[in-house]
C-alpha atoms as a PDB file:
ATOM      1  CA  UNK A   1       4.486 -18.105 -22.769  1.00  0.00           C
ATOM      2  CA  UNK A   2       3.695 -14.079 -23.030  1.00  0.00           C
ATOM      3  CA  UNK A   3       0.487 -15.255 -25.778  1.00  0.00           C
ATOM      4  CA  UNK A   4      -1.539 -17.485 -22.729  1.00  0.00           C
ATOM      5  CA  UNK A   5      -2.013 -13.297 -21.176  1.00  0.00           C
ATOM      6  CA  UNK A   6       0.852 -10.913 -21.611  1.00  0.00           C
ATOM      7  CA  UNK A   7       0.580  -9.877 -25.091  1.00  0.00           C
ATOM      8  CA  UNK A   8      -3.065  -9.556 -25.054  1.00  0.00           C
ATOM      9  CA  UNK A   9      -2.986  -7.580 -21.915  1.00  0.00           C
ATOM     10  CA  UNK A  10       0.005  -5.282 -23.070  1.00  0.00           C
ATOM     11  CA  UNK A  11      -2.021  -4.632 -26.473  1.00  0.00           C
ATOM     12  CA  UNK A  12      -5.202  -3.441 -24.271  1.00  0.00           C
ATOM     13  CA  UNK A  13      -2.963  -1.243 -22.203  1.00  0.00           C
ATOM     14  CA  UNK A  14      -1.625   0.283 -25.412  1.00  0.00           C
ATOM     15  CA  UNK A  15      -4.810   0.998 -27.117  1.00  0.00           C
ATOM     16  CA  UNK A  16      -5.981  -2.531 -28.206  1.00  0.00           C
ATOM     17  CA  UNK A  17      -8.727  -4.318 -28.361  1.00  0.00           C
ATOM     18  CA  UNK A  18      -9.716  -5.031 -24.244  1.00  0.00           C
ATOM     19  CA  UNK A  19      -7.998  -8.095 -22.784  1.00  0.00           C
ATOM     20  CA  UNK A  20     -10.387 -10.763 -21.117  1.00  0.00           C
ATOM     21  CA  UNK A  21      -7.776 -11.591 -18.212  1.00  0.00           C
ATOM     22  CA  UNK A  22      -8.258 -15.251 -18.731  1.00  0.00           C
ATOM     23  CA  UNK A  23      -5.824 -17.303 -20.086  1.00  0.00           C
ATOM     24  CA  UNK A  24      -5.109 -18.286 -23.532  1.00  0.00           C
ATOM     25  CA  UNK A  25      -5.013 -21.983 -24.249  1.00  0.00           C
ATOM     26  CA  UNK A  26      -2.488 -21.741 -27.217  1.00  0.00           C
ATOM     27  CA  UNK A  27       0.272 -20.407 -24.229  1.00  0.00           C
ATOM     28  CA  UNK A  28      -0.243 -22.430 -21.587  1.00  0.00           C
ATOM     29  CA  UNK A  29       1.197 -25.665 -21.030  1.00  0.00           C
ATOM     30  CA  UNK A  30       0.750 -28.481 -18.405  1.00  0.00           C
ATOM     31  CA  UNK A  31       3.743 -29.611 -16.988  1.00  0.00           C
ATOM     32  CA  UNK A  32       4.888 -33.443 -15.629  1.00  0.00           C
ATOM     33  CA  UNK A  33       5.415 -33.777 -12.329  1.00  0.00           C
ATOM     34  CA  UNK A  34       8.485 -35.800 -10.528  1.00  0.00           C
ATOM     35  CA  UNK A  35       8.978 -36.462  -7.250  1.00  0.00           C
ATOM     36  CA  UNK A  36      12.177 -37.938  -5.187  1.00  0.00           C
ATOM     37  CA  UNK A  37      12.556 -38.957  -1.442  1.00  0.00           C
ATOM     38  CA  UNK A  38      13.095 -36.322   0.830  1.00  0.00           C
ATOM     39  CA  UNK A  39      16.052 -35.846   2.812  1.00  0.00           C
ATOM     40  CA  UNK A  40      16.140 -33.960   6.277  1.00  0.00           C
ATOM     41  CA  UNK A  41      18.566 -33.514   8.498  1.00  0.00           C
ATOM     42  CA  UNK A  42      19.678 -31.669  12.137  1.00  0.00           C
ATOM     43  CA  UNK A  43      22.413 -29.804  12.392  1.00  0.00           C
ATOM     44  CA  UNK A  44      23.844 -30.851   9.397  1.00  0.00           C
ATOM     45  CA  UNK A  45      23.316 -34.822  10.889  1.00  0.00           C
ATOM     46  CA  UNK A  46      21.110 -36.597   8.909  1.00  0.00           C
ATOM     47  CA  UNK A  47      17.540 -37.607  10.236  1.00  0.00           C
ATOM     48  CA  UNK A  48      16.843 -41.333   8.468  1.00  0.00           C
ATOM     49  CA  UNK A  49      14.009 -43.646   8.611  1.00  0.00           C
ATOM     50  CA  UNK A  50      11.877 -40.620   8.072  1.00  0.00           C
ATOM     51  CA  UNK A  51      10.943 -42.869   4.891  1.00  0.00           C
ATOM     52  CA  UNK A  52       9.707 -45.988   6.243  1.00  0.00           C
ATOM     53  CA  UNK A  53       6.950 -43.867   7.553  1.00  0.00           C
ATOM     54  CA  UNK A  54       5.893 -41.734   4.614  1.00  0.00           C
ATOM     55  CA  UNK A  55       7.130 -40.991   0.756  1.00  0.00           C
ATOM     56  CA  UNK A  56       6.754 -38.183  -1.579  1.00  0.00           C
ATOM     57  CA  UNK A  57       3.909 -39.812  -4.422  1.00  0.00           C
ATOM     58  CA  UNK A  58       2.614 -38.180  -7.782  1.00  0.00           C
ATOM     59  CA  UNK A  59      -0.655 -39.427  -8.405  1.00  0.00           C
ATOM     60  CA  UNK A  60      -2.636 -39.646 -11.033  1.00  0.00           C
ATOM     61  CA  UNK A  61      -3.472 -36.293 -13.014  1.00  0.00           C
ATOM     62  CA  UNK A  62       0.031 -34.988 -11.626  1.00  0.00           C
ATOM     63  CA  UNK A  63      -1.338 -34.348  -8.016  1.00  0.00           C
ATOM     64  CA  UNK A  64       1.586 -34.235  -5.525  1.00  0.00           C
ATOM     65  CA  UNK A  65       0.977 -35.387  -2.167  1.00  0.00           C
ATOM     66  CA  UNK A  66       2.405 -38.126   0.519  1.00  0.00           C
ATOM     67  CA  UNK A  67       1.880 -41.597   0.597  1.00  0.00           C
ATOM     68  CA  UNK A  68       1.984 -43.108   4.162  1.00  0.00           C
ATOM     69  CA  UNK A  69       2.638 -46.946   5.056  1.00  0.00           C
ATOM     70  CA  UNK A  70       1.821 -49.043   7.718  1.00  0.00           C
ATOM     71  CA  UNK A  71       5.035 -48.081  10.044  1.00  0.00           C
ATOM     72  CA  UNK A  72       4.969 -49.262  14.132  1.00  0.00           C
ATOM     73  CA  UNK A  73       6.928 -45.689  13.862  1.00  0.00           C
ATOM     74  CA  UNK A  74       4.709 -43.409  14.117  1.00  0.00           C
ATOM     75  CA  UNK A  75       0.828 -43.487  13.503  1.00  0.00           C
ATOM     76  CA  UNK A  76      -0.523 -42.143   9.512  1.00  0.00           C
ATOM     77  CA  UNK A  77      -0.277 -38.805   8.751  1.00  0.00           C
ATOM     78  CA  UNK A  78       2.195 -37.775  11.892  1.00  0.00           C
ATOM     79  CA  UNK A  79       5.469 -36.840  11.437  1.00  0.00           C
ATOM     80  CA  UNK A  80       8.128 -39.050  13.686  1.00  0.00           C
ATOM     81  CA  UNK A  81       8.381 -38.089  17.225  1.00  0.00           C
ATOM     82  CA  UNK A  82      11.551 -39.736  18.399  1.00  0.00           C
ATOM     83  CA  UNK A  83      15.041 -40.284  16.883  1.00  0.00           C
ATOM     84  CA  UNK A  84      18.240 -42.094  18.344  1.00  0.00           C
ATOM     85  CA  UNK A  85      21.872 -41.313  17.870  1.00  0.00           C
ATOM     86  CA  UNK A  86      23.699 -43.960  15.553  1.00  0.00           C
ATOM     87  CA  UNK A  87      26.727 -43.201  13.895  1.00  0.00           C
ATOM     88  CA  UNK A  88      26.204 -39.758  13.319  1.00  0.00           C
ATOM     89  CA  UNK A  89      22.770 -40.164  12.511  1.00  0.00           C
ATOM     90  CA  UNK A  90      19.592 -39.493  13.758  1.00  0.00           C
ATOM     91  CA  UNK A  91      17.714 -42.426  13.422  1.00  0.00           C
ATOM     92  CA  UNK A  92      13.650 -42.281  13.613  1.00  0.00           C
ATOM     93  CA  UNK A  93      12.336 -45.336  16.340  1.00  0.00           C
ATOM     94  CA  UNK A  94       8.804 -46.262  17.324  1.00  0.00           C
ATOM     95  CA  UNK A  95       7.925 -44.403  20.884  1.00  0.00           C
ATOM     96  CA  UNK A  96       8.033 -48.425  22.392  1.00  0.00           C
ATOM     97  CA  UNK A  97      11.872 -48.418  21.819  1.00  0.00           C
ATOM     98  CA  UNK A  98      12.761 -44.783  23.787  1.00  0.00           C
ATOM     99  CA  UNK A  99      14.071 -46.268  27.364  1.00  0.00           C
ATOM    100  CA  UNK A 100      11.693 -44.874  30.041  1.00  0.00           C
ATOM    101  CA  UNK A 101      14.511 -43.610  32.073  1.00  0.00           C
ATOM    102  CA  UNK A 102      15.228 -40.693  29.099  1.00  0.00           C
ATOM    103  CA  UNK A 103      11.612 -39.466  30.206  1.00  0.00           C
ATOM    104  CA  UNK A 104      11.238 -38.242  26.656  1.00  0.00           C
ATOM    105  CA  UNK A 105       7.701 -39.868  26.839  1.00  0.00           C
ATOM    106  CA  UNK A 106       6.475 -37.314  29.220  1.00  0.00           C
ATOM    107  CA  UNK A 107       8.215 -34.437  27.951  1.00  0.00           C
ATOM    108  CA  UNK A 108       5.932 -32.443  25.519  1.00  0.00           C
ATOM    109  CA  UNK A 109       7.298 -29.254  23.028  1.00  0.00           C
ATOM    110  CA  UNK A 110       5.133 -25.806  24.314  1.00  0.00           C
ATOM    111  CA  UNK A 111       2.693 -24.557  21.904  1.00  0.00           C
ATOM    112  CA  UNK A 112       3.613 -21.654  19.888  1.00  0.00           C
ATOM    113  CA  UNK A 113       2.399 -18.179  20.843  1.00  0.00           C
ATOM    114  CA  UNK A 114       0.387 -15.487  18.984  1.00  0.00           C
ATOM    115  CA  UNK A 115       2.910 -13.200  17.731  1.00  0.00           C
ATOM    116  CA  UNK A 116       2.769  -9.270  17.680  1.00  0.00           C
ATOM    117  CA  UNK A 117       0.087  -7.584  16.248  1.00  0.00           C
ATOM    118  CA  UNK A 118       0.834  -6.132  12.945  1.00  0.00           C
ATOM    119  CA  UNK A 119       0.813  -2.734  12.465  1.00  0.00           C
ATOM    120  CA  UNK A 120       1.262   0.037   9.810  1.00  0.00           C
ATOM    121  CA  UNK A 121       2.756   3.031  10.696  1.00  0.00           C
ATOM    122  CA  UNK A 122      -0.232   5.792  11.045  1.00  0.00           C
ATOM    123  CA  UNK A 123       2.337   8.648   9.646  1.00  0.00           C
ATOM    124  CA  UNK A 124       4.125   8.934   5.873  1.00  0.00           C
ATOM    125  CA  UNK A 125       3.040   7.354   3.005  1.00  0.00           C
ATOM    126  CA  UNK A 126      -0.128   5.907   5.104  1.00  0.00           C
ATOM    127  CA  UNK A 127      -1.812   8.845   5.713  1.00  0.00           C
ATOM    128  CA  UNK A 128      -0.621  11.404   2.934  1.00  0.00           C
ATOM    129  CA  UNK A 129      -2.414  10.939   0.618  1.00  0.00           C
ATOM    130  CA  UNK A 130      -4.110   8.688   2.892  1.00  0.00           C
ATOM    131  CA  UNK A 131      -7.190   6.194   2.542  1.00  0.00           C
ATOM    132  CA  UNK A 132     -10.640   7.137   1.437  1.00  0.00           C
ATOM    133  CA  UNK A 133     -12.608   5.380   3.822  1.00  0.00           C
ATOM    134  CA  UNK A 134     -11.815   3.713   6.841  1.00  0.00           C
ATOM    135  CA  UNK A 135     -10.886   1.973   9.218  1.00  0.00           C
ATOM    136  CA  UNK A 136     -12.781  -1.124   8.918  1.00  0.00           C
ATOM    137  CA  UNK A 137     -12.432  -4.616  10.842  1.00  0.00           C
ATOM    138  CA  UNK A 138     -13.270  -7.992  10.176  1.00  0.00           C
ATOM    139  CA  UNK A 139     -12.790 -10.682  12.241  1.00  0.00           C
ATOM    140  CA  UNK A 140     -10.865 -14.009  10.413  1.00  0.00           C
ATOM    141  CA  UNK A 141     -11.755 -17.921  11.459  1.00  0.00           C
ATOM    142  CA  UNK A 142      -8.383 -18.328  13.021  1.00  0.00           C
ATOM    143  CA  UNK A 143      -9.421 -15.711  16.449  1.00  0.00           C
ATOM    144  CA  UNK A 144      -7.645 -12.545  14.676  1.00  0.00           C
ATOM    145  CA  UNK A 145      -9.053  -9.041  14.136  1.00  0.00           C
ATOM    146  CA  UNK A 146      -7.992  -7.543  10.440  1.00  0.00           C
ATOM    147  CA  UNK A 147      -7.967  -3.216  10.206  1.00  0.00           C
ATOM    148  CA  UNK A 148      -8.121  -2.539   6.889  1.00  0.00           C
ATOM    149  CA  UNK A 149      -9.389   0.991   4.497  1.00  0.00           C
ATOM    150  CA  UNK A 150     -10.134   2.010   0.927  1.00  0.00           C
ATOM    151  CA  UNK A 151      -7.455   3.561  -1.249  1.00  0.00           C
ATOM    152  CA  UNK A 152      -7.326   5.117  -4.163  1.00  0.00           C
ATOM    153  CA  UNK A 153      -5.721   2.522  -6.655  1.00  0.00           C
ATOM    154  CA  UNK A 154      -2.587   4.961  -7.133  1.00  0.00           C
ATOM    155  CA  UNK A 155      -2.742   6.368  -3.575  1.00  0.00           C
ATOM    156  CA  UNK A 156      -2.463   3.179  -1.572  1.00  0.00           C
ATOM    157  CA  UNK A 157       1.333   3.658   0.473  1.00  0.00           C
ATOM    158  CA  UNK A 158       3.419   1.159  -1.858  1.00  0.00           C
ATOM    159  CA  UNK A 159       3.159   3.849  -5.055  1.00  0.00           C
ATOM    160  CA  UNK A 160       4.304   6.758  -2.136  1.00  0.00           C
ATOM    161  CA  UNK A 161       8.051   5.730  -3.051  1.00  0.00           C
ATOM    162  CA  UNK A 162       7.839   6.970  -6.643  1.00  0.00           C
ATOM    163  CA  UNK A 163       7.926  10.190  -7.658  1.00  0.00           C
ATOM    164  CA  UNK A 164       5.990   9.601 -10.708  1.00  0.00           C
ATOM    165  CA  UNK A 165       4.471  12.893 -12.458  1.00  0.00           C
ATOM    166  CA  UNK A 166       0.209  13.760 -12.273  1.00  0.00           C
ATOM    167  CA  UNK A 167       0.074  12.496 -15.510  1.00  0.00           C
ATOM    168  CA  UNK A 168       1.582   9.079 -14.975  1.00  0.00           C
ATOM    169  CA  UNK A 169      -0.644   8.271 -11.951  1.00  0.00           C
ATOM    170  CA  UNK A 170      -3.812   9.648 -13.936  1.00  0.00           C
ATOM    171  CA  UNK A 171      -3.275   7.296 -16.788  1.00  0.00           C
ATOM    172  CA  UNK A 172      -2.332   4.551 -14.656  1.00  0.00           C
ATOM    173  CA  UNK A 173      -5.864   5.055 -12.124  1.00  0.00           C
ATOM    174  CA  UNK A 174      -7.717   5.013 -15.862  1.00  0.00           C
ATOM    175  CA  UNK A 175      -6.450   1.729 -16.635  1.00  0.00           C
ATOM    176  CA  UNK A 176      -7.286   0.035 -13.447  1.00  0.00           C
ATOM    177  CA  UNK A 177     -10.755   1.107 -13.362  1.00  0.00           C
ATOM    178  CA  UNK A 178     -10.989  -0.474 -16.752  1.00  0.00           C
ATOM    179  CA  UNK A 179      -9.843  -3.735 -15.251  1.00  0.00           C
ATOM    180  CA  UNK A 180     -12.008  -3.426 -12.352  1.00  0.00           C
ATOM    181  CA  UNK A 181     -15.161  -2.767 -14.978  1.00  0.00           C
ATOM    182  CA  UNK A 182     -14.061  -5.284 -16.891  1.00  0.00           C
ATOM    183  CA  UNK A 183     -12.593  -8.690 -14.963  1.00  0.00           C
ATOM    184  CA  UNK A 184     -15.412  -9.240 -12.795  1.00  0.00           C
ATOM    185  CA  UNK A 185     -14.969 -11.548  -9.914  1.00  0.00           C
ATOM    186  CA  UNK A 186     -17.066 -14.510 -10.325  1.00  0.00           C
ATOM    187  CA  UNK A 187     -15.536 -16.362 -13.390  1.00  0.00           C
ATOM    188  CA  UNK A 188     -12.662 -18.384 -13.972  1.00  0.00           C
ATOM    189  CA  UNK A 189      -9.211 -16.822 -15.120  1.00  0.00           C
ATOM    190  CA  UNK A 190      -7.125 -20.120 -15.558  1.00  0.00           C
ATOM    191  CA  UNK A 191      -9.044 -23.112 -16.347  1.00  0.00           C
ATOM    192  CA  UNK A 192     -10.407 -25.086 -13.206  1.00  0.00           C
ATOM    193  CA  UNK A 193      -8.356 -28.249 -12.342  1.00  0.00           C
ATOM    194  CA  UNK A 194      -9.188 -31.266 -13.736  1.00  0.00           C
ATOM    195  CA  UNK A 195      -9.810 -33.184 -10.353  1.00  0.00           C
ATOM    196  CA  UNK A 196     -10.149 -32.319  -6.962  1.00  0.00           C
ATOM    197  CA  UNK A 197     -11.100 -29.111  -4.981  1.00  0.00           C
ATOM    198  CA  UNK A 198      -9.528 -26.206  -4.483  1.00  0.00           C
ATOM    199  CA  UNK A 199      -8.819 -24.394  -1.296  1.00  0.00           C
ATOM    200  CA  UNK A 200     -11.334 -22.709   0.029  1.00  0.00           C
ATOM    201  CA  UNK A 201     -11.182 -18.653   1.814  1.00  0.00           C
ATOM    202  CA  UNK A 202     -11.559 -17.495   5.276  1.00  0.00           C
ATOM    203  CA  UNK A 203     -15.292 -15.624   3.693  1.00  0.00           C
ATOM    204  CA  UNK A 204     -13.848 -12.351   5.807  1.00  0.00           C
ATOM    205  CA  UNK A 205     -11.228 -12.010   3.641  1.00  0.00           C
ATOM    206  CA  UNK A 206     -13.767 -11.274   0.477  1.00  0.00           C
ATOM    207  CA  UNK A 207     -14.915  -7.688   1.493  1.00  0.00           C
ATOM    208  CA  UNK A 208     -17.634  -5.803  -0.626  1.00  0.00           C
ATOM    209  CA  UNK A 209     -16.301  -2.370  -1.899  1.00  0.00           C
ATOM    210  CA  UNK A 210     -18.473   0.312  -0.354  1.00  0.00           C
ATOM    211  CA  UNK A 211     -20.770   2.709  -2.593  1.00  0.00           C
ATOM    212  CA  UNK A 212     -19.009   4.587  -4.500  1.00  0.00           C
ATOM    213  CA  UNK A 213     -15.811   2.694  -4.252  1.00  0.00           C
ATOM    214  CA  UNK A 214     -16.563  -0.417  -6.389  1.00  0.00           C
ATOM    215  CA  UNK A 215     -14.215   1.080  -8.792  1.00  0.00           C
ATOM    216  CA  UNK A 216     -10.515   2.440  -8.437  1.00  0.00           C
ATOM    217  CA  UNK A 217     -10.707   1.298  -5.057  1.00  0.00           C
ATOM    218  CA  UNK A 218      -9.001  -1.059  -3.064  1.00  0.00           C
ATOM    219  CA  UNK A 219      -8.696  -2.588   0.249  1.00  0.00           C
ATOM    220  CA  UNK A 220      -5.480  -2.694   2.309  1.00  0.00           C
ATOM    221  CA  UNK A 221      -4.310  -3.940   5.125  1.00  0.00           C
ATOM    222  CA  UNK A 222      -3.567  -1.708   8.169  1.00  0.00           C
ATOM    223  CA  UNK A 223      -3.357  -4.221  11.244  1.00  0.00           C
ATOM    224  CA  UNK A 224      -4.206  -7.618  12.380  1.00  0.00           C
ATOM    225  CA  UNK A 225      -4.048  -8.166  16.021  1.00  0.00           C
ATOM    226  CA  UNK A 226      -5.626 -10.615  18.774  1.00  0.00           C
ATOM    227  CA  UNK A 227      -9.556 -10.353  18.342  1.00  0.00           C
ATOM    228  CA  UNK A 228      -9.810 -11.417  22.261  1.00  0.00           C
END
């Protein structure tokens, strides 16, 4: 509800006392999770047996996640391979029952290709008023290269759209620096889950604002291309 953040947050942001950014207990609730089979299909035919292999599961602690079986199928934690037309539907078969003479066996689906680098437009609201400091690169796990620079908080191209008045970007710049002086970065915002891990970030993506910029300042995205 609007008391685990939003009404503390909109009460700092009208004068109030200053919000922490984590959120309240007494509006927040933890939610049972359900689960039912899955049902695919191709073209509208549907894809069966898909089951036999592997089944939505909630676990304990209300962790969703797949639950595979023992299946001659396909092997744990692979998805079936080969189906056969029955009766309008596409049934899912162990590799051992496609005949040889289909030469389905052999036959292999092409790995997808890197697509197109991304890339911002160097003209409009990305250079007017344009970024304080850059561009930078990083390079990610995953073989890409990432251009990014510093904008002003107000400045950075989404806000170009709006033709909001000095006064309106001024006040809005103040409040953001406030939440970048006062949310630091290294403590928890929701409380941590109760089991398990959570994901983990590509370290490049974390970038250090530069001197200067620690505050009011933030990093955007500009291109990502091949790094090779």
């Amino acid at each position: 509800s609007k008391a685990a953040l939003y009404d503390a947050f909109k009460g700092w942001r009208e004068g109030g006392d200053v919000c922490s950014g984590s959120f309240d207990k007494k509006g927040t609730w933890k939610s049972t999770l359900s689960t039912k089979t899955t049902k695919y299909d191709q073209g509208g035919e549907p894809i069966v047996g898909v089951e036999s292999v592997f089944d939505t599961e909630v676990y304990s602690n209300d962790v969703w996640g797949l639950k595979w079986a023992d299946s001659d199928i396909s092997t744990r934690g692979v998805f079936p391979q080969y189906y056969k037309h029955v009766d309008g539907k596409r049934v899912a078969v162990s590799p051992k029952d496609v005949p040889e003479e289909t030469g389905l066996l052999a036959k292999e689906f092409k790995l997808a290709k890197r697509g197109e680098p991304f890339t911002s437009p160097g003209v409009g609201a990305w250079s007017k008023p344009g970024p304080k400091l850059g561009p930078l690169t990083v390079e990610l796990v995953d073989d890409s290269k990432v251009t990014y620079s510093w904008y002003k908080f107000v400045d950075q191209p989404s806000f170009q759209q709006y033709d909001w008045s000095k006064d309106k970007k001024a006040k809005l710049q103040a409040f953001v620096e406030k939440i970048h002086v006062q949310w630091p970065i290294d403590r928890d915002y929701m409380a941590p889950p109760t089991s398990g891990e959570l994901a983990k970030l590509d370290p490049a993506l974390l970038v250090t604002p530069p001197k200067g910029l620690e505050v009011g300042y933030i990093p955007i995205v500009t291109k990502q291309e091949n790094a090779r």
